[in-house]
PDB file of N, CA and C in Angstrom:
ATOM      1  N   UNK A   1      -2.004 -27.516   2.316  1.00  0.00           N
ATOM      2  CA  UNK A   1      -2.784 -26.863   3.302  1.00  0.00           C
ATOM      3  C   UNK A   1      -2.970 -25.417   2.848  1.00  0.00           C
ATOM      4  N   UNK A   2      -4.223 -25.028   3.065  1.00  0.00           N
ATOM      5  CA  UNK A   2      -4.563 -23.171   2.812  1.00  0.00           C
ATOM      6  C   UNK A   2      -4.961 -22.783   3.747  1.00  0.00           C
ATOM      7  N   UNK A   3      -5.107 -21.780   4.145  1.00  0.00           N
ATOM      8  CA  UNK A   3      -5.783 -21.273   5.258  1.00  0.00           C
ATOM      9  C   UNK A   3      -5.844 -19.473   4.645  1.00  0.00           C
ATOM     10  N   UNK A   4      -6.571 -19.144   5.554  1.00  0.00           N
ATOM     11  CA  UNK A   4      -7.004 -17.425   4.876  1.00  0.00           C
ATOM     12  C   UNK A   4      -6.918 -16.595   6.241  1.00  0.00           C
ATOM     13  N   UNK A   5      -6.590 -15.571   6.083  1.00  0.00           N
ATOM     14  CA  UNK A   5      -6.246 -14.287   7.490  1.00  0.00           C
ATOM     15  C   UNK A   5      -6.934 -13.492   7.097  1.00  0.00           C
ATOM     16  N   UNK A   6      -7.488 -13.168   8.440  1.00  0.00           N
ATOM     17  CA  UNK A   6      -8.167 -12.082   8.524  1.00  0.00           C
ATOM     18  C   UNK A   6      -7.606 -11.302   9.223  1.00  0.00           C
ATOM     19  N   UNK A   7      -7.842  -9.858   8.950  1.00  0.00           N
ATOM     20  CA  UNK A   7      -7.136  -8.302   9.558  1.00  0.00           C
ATOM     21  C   UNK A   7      -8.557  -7.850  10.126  1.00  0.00           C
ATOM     22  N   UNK A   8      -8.328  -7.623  11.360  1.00  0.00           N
ATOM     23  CA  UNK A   8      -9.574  -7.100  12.550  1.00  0.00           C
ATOM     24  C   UNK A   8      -9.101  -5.210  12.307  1.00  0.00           C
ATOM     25  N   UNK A   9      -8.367  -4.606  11.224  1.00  0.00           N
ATOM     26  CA  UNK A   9      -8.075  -3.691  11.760  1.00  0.00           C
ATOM     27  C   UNK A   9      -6.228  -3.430  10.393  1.00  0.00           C
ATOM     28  N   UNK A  10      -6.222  -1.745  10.046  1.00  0.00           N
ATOM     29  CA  UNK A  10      -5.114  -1.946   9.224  1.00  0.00           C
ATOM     30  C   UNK A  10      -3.938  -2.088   9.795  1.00  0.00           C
ATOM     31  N   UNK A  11      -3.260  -2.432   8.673  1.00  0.00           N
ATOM     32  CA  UNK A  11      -2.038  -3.337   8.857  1.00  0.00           C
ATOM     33  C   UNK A  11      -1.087  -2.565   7.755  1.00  0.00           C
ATOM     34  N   UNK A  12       0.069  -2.849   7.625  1.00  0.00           N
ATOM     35  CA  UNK A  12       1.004  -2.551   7.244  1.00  0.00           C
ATOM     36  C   UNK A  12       2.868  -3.096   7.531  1.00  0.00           C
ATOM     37  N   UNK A  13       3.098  -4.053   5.891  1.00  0.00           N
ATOM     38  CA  UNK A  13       4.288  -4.832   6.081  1.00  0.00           C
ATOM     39  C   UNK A  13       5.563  -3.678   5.146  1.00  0.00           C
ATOM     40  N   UNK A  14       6.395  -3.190   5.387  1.00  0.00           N
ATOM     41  CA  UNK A  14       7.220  -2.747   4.422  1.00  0.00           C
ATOM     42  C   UNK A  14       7.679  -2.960   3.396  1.00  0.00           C
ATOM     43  N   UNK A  15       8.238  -2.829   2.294  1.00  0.00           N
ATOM     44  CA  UNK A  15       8.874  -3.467   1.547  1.00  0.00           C
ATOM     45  C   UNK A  15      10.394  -3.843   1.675  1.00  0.00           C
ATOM     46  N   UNK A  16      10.796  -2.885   2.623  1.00  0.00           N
ATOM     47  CA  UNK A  16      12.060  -2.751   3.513  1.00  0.00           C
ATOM     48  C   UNK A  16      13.182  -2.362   2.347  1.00  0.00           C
ATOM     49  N   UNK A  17      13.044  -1.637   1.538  1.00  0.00           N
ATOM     50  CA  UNK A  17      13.548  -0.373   0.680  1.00  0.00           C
ATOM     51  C   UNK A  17      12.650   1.220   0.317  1.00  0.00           C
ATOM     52  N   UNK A  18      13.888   2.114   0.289  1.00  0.00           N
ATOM     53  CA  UNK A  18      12.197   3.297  -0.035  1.00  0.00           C
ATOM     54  C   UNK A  18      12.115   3.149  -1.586  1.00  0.00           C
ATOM     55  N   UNK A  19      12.010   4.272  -1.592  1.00  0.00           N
ATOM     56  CA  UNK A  19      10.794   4.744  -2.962  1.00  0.00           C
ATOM     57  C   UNK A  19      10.848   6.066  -3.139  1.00  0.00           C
ATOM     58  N   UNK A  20      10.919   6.456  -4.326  1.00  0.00           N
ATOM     59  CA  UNK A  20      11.038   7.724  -4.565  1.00  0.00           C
ATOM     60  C   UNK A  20       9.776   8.179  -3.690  1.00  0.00           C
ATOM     61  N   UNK A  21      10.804   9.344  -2.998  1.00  0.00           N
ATOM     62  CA  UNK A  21       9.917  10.071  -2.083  1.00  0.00           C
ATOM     63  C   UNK A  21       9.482   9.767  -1.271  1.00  0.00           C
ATOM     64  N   UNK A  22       9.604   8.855  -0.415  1.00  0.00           N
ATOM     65  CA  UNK A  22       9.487   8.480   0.828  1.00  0.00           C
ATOM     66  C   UNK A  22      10.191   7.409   1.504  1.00  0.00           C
ATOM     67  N   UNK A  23      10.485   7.350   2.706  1.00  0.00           N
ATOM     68  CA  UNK A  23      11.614   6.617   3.502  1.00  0.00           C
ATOM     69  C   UNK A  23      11.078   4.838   3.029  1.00  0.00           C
ATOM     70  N   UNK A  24      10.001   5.073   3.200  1.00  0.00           N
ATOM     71  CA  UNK A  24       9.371   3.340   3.464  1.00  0.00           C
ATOM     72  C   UNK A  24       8.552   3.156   2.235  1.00  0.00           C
ATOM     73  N   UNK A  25       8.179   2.063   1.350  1.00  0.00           N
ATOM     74  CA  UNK A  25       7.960   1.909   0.566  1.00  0.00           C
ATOM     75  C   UNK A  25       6.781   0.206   0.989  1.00  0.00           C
ATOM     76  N   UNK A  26       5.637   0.432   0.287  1.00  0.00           N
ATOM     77  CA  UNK A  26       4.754  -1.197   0.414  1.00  0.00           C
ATOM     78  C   UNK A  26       4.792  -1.568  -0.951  1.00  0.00           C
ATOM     79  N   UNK A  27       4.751  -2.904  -0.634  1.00  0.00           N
ATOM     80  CA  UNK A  27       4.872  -3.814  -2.552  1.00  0.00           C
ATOM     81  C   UNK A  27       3.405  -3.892  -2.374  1.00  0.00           C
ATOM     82  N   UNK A  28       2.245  -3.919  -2.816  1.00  0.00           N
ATOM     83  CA  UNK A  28       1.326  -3.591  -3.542  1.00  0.00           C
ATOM     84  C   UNK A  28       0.598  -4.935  -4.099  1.00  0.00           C
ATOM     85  N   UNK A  29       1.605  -5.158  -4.494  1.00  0.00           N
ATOM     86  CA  UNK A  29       1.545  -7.107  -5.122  1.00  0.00           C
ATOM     87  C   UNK A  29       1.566  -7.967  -4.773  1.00  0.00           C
ATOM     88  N   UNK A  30       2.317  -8.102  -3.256  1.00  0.00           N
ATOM     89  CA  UNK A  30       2.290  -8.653  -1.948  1.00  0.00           C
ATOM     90  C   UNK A  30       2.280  -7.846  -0.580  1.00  0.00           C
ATOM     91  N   UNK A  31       1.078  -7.807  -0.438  1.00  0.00           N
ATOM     92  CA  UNK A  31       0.559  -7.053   0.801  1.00  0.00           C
ATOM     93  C   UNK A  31       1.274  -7.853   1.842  1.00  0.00           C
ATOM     94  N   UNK A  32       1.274  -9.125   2.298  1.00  0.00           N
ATOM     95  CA  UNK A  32       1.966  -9.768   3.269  1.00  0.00           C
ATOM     96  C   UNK A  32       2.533 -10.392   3.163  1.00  0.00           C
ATOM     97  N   UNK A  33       4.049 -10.318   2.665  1.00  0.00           N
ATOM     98  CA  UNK A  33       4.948 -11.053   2.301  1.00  0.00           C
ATOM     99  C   UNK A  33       5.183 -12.452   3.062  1.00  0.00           C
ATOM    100  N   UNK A  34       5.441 -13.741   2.381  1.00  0.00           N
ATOM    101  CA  UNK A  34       5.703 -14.888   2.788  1.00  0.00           C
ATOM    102  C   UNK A  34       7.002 -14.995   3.948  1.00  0.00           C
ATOM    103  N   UNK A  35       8.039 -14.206   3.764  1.00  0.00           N
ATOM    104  CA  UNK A  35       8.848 -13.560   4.916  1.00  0.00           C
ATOM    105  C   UNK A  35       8.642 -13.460   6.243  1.00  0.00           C
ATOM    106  N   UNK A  36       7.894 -12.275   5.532  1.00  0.00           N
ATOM    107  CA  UNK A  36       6.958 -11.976   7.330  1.00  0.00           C
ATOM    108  C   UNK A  36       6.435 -12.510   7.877  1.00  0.00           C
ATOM    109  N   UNK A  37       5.633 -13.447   7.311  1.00  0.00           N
ATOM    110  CA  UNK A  37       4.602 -14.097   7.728  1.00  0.00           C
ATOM    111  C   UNK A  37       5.304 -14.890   8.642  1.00  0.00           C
ATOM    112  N   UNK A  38       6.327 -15.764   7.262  1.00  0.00           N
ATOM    113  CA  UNK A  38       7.114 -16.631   8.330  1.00  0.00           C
ATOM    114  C   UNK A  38       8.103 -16.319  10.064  1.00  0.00           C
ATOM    115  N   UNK A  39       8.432 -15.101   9.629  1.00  0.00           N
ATOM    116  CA  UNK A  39       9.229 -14.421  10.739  1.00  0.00           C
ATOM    117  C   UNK A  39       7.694 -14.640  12.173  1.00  0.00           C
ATOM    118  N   UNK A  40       7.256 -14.057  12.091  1.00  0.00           N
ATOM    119  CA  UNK A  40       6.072 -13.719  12.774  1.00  0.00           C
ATOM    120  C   UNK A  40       5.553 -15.245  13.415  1.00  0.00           C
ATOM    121  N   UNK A  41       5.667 -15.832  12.562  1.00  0.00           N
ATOM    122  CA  UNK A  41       5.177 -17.550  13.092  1.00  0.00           C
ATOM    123  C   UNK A  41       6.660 -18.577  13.790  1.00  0.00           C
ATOM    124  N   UNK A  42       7.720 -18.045  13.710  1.00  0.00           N
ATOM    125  CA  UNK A  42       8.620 -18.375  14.325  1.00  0.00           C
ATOM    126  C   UNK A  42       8.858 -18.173  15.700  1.00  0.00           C
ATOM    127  N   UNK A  43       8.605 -16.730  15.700  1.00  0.00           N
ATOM    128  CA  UNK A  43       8.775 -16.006  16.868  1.00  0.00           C
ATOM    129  C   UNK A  43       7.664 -16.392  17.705  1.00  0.00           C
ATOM    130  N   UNK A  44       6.484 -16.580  17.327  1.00  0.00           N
ATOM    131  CA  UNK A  44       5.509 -17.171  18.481  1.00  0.00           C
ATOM    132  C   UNK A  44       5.854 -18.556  18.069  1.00  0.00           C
ATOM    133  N   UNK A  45       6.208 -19.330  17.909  1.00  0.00           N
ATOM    134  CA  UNK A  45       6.706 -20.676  18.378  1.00  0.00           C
ATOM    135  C   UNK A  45       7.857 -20.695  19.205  1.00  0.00           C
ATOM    136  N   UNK A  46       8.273 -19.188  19.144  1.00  0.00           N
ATOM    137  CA  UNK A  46       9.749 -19.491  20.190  1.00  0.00           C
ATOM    138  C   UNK A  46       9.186 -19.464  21.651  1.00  0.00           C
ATOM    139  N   UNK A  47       8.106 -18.354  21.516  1.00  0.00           N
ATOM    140  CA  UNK A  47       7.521 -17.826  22.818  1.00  0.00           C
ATOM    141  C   UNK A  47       6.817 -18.636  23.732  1.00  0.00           C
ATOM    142  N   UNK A  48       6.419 -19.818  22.752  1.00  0.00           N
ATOM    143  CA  UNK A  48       5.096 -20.857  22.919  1.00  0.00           C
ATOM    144  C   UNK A  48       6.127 -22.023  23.693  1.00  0.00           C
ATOM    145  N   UNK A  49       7.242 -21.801  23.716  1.00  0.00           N
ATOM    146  CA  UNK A  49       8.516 -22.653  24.157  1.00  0.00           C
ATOM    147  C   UNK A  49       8.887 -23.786  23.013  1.00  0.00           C
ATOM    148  N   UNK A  50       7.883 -23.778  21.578  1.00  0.00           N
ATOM    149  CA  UNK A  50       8.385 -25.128  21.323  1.00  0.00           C
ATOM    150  C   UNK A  50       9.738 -25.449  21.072  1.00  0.00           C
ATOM    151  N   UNK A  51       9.916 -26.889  20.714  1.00  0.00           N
ATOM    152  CA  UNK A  51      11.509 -27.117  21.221  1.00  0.00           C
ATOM    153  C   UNK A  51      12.262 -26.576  19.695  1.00  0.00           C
ATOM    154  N   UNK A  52      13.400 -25.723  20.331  1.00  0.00           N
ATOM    155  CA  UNK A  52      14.130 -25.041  19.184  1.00  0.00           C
ATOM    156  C   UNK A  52      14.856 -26.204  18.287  1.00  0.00           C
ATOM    157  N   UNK A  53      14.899 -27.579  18.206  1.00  0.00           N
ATOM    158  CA  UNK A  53      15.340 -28.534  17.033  1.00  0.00           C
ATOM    159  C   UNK A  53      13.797 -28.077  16.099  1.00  0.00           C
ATOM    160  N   UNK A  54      12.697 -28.256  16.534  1.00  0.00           N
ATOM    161  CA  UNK A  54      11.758 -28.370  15.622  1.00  0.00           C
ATOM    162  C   UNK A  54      11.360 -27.327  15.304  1.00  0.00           C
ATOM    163  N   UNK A  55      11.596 -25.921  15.894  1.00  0.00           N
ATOM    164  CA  UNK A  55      11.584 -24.648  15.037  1.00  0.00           C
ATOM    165  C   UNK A  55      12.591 -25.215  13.761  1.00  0.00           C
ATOM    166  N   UNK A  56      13.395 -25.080  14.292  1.00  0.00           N
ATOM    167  CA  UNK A  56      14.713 -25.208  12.888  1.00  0.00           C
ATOM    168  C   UNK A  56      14.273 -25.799  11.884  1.00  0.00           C
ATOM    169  N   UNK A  57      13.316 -27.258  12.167  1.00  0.00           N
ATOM    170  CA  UNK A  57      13.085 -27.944  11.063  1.00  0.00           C
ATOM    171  C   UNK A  57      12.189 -27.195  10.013  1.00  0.00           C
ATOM    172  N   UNK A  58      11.109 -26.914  10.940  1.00  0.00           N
ATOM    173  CA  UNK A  58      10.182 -26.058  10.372  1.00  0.00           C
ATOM    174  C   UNK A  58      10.433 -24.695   9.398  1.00  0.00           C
ATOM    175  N   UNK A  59      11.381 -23.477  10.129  1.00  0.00           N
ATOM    176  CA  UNK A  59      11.420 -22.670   9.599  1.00  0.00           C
ATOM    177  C   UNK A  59      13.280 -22.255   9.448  1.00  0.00           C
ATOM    178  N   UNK A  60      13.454 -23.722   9.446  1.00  0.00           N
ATOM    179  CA  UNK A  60      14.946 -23.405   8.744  1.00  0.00           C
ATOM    180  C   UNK A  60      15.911 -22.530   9.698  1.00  0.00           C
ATOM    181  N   UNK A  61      17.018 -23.160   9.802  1.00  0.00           N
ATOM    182  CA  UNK A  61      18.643 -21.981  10.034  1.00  0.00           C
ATOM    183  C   UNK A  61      18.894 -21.159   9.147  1.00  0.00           C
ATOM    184  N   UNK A  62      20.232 -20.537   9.721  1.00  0.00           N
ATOM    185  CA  UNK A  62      21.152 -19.805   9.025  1.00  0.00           C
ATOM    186  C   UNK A  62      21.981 -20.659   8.027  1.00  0.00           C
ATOM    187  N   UNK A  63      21.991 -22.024   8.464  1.00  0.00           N
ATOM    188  CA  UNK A  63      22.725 -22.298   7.964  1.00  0.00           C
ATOM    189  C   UNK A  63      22.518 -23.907   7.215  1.00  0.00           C
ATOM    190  N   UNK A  64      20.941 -24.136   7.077  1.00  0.00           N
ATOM    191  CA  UNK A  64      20.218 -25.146   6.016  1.00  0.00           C
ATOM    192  C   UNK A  64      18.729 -24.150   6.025  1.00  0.00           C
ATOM    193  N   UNK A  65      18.398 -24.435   5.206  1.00  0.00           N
ATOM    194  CA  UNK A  65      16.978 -23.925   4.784  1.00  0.00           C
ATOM    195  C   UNK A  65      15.767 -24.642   5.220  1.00  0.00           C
ATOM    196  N   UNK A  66      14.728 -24.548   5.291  1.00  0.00           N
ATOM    197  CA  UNK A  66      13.456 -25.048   6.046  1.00  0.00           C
ATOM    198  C   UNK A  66      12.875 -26.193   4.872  1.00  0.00           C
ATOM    199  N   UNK A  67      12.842 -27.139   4.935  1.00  0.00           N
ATOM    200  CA  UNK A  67      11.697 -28.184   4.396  1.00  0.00           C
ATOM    201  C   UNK A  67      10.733 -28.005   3.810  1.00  0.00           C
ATOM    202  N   UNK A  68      10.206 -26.799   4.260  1.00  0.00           N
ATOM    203  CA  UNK A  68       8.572 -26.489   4.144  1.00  0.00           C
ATOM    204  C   UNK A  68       8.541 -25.344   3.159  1.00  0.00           C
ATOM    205  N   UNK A  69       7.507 -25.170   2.332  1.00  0.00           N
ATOM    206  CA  UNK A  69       7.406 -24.397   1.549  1.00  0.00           C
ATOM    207  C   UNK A  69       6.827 -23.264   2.004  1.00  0.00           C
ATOM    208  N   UNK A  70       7.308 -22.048   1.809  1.00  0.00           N
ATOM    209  CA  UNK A  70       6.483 -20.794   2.250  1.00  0.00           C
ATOM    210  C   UNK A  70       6.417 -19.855   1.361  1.00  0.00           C
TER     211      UNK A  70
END
């Protein structure tokens, strides 16, 4: 499956280390890290109520990893 995003407007993901000379640092190479993305799509499935066994499956525990490739 592919799908493509669109930004209505800028955006900005961290790299979540700095950088010489400044607190916050962006990777450049990955504008929207697969991370985030995933974080972000979890959290509105939590909100959406779906049932927390099939979050897990989807985007993995702490303590097995997710099925799905991201």
């Amino acid at each position: 499956m592919k799908f493509e995003i669109e930004f209505h407007g800028p955006f900005r993901v961290a790299a979540g280390h700095a950088a010489p000379g400044v607190d916050v640092s962006v990777d450049l190479t990955s504008l929207l890290p697969e991370s985030s993305l995933k974080g972000v799509m979890r959290s509105a499935a939590n909100q959406l109520g779906v049932a927390a066994s099939l979050v897990a499956e989807v985007f993995g525990t702490a303590a097995a990893g997710s099925a799905w490739a991201w």
